[in-house]
Structure formats: structure tokens, C-alpha cells
N, C-alpha and C. Protein backbone atom coordinates (compact mmCIF):
# COMPACT_ATOMS: atom_id res chain seq x y z
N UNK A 1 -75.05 96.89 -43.91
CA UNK A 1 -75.74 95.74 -44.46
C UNK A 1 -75.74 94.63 -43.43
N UNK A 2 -76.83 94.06 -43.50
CA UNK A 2 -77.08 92.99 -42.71
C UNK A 2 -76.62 91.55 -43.65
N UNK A 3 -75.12 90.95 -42.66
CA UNK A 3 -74.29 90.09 -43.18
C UNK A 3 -75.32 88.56 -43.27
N UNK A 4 -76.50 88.51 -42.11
CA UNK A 4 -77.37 87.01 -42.72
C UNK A 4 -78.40 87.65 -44.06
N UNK A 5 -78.27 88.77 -43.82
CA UNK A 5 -79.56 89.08 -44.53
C UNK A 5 -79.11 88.66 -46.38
N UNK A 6 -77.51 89.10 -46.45
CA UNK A 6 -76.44 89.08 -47.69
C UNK A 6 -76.61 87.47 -48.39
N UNK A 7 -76.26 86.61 -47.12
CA UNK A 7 -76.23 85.21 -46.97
C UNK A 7 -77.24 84.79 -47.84
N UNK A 8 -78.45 84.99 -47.16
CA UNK A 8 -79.94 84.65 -47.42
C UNK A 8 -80.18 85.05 -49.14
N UNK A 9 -79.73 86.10 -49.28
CA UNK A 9 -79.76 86.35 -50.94
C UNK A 9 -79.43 85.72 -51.54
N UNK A 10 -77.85 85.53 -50.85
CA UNK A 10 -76.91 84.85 -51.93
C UNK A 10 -77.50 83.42 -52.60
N UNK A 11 -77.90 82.86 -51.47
CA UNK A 11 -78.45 81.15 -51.45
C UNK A 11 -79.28 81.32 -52.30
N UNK A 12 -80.50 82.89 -51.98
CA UNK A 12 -81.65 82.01 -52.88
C UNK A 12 -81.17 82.37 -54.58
N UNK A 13 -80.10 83.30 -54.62
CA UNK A 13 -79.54 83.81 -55.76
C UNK A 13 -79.68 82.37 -56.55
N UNK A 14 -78.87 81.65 -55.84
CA UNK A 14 -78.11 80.54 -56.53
C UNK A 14 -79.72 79.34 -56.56
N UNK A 15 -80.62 79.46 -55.96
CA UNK A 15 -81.78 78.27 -55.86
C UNK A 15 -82.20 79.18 -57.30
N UNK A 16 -82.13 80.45 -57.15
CA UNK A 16 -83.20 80.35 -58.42
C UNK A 16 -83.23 80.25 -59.77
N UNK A 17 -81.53 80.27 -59.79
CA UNK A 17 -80.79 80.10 -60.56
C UNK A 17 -81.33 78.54 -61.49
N UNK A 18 -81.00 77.63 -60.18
CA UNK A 18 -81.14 76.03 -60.27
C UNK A 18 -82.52 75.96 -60.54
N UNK A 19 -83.71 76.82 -60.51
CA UNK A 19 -84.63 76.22 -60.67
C UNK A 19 -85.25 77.10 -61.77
N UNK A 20 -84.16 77.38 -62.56
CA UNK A 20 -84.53 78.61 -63.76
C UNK A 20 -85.32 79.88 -63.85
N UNK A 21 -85.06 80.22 -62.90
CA UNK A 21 -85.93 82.05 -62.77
C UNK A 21 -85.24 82.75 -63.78
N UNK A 22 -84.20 82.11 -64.08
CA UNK A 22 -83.77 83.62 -65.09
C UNK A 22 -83.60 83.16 -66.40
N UNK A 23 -84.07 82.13 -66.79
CA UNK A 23 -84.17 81.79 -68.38
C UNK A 23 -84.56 83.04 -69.27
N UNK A 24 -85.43 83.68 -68.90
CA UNK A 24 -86.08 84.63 -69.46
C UNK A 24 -84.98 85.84 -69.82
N UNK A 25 -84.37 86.36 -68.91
CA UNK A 25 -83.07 87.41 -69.22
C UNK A 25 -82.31 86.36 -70.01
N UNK A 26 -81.63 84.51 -69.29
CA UNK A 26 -80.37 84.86 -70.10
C UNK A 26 -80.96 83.05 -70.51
N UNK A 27 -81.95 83.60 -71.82
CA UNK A 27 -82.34 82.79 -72.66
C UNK A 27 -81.34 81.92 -73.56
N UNK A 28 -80.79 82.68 -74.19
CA UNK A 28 -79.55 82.49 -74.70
C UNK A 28 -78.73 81.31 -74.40
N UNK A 29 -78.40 81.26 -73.21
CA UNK A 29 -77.59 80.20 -72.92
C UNK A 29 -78.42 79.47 -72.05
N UNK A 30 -78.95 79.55 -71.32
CA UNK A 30 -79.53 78.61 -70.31
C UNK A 30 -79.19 78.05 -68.90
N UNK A 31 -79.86 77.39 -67.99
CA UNK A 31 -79.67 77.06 -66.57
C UNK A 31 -77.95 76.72 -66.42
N UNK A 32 -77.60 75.56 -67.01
CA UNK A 32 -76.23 75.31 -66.74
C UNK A 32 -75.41 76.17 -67.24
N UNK A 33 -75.73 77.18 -68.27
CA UNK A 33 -74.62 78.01 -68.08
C UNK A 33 -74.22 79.38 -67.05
N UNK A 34 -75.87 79.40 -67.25
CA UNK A 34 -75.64 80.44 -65.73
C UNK A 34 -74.90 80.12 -64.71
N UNK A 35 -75.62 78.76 -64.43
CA UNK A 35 -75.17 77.97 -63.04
C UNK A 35 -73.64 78.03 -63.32
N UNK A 36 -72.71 77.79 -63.79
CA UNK A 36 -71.52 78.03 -63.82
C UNK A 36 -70.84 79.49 -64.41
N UNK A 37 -71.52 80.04 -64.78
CA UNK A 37 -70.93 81.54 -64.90
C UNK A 37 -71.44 81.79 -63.31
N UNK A 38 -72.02 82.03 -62.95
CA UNK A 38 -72.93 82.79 -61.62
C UNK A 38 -73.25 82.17 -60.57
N UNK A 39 -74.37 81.18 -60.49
CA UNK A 39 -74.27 80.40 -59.36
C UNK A 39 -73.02 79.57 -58.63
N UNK A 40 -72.03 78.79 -59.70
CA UNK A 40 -70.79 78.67 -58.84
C UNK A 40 -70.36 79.45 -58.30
N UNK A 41 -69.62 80.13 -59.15
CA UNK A 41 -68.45 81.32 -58.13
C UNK A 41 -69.74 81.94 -56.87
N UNK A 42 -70.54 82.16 -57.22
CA UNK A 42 -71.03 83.06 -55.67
C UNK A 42 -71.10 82.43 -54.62
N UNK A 43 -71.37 80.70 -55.16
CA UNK A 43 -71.21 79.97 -53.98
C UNK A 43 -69.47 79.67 -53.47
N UNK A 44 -69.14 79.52 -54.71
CA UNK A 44 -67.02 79.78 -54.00
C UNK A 44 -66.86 80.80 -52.97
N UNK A 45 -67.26 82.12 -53.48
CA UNK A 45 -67.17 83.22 -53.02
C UNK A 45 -67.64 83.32 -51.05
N UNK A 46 -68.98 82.63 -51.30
CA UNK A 46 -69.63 82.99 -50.05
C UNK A 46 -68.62 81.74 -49.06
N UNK A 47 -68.34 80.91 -49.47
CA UNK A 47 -67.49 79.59 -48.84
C UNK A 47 -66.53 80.06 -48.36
N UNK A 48 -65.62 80.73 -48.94
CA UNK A 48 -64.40 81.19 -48.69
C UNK A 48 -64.78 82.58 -48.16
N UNK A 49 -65.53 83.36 -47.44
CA UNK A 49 -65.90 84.62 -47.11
C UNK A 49 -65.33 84.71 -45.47
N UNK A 50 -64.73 85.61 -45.30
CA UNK A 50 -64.43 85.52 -43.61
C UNK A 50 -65.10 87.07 -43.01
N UNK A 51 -66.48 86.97 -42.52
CA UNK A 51 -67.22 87.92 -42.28
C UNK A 51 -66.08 89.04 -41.28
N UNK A 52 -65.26 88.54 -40.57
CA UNK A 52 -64.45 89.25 -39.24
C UNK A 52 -63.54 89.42 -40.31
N UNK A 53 -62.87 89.56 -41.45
CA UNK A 53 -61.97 89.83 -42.34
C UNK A 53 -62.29 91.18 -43.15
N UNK A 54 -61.76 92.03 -43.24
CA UNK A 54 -61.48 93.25 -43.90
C UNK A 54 -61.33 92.93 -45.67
N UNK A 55 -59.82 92.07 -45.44
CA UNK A 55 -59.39 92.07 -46.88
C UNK A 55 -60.41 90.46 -47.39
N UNK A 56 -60.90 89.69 -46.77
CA UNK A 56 -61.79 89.22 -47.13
C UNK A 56 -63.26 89.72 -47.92
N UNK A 57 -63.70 90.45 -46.65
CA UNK A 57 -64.49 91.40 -47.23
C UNK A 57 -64.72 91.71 -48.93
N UNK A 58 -63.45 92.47 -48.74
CA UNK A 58 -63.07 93.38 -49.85
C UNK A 58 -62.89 92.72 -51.19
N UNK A 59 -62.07 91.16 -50.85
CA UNK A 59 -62.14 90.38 -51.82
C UNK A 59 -63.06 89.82 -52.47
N UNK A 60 -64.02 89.39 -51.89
CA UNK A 60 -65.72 89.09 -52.05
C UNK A 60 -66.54 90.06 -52.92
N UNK A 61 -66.45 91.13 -52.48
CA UNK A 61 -67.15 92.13 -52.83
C UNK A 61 -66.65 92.68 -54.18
N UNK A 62 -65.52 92.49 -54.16
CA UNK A 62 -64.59 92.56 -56.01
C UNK A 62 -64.76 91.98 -57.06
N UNK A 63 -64.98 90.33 -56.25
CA UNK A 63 -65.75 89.32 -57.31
C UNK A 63 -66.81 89.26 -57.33
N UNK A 64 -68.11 89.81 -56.58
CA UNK A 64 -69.08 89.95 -56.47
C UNK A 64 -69.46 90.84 -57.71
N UNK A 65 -68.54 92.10 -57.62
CA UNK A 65 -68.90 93.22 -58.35
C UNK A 65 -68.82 92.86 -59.80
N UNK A 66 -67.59 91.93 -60.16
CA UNK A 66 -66.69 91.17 -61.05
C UNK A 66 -68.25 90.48 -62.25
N UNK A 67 -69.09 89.81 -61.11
CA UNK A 67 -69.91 89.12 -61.69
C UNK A 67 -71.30 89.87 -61.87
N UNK A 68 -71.48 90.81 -61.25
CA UNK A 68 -72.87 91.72 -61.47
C UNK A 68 -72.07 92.10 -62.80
N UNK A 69 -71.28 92.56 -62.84
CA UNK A 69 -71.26 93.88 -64.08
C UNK A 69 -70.68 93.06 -65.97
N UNK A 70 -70.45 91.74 -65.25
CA UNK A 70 -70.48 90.78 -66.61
C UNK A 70 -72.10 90.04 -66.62
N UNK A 71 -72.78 89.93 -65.84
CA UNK A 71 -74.28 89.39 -65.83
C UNK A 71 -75.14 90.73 -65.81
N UNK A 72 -75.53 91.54 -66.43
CA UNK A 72 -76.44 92.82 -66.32
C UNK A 72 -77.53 92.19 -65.64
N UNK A 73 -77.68 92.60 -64.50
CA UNK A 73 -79.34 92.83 -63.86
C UNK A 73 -79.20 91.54 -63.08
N UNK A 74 -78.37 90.60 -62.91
CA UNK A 74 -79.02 89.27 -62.15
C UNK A 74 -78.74 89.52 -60.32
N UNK A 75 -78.55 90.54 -60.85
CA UNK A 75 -78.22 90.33 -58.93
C UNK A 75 -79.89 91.77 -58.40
N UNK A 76 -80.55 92.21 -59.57
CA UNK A 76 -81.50 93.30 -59.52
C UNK A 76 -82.25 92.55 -58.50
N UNK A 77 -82.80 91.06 -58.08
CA UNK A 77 -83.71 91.18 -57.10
C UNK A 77 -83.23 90.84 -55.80
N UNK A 78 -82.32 91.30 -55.20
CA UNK A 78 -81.67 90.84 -54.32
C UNK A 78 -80.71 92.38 -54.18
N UNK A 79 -81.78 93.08 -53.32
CA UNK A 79 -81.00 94.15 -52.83
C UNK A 79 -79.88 94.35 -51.99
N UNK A 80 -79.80 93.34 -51.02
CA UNK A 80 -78.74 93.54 -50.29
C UNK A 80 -77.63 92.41 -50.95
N UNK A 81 -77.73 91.81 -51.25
CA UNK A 81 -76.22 91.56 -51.85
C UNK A 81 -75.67 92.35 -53.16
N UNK A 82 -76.78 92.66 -53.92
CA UNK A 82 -76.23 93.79 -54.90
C UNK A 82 -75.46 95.25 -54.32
N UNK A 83 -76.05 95.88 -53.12
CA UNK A 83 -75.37 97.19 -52.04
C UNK A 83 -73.87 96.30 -52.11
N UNK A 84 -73.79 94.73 -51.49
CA UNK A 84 -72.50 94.42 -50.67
C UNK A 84 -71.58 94.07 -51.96
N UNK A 85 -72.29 93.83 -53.37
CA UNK A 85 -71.19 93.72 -54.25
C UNK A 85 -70.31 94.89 -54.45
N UNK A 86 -71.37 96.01 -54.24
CA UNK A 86 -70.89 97.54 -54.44
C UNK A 86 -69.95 98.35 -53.62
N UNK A 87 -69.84 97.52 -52.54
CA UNK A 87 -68.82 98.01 -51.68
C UNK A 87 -69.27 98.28 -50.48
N UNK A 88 -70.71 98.27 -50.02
CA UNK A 88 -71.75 98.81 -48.88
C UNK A 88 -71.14 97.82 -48.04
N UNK A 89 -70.45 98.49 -46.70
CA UNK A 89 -70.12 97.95 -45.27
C UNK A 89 -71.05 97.02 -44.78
N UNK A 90 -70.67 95.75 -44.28
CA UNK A 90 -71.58 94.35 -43.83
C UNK A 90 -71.85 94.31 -42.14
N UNK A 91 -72.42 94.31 -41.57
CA UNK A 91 -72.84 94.28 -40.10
C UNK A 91 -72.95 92.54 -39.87
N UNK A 92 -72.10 92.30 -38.86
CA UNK A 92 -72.11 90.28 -38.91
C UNK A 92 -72.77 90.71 -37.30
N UNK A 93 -73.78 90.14 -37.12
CA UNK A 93 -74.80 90.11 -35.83
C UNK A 93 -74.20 88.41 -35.07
């Protein structure tokens, strides 16, 4: 996996979050709750990420996984950070 390419997801993960792309799946609760179920932590996550780190890595990718599989489908348009929640090896260029 391409580690800017991960980056680049992650961010717009979290813009589209803020600018309500996903009302529609998680109607229910709405922008600010997403934004703090989901858009926070991924942005914690990516903050605290040490690309040259192993157990970093690994840690990321746990809570990554942590939050795909309590949010069904929000990480579906964003292929490469959904692979890197899954455990798919990161290439830092």
C-alpha cells in the first residue's frame, strides 16, 4: 500500500464526513456523531502514526480495523485505507 496514498483517504475520509456524505448510511445519528465516533479517532490515529514503526503500524491498523467493523461500510469508498485497516503492508515513499 501506498502510505500517501492511505493519508490522502484518510483526510478526505474525515472532509466528507464534515461535510455530510454519509448522512444517508448513518441517518440515524448524524454529522456530529459520526464526526466523533469516526472522524476523530482516525484523525488521533493518523497523528500519532509512525510510518518507520512496525508496532505503530500494527497499532493503527487495529484501531482502524476497530472502527470499520463498528461503522459497516464507511471506510467502502476509500480503498486503500480500508486494505491498511485490514492489515495490508504500507510502502512510505
Amino acid at each position: 500500500m501506498d502510505y500517501p496514498e492511505i493519508c490522502r483517504e484518510a483526510f478526505a475520509l474525515v472532509d466528507d464526513i464534515g461535510n455530510g456524505a454519509f448522512n444517508n448510511e448513518f441517518s440515524e445519528r448524524g454529522t456530529l456523531a459520526t464526526t466523533v465516533e469516526v472522524a476523530m479517532p482516525v484523525l488521533a490515529i493518523f497523528r500519532q502514526l509512525n510510518p518507520d514503526d512496525p508496532s505503530s503500524i500494527a497499532d493503527a491498523q487495529s484501531r482502524l480495523f476497530k472502527i470499520a467493523s463498528g461503522e459497516q461500510g464507511v471506510f467502502s469508498r476509500y480503498p486503500a485505507l480500508a486494505a491498511f485497516s485490514l492489515g495490508e503492508r504500507i510502502d512510505v515513499q
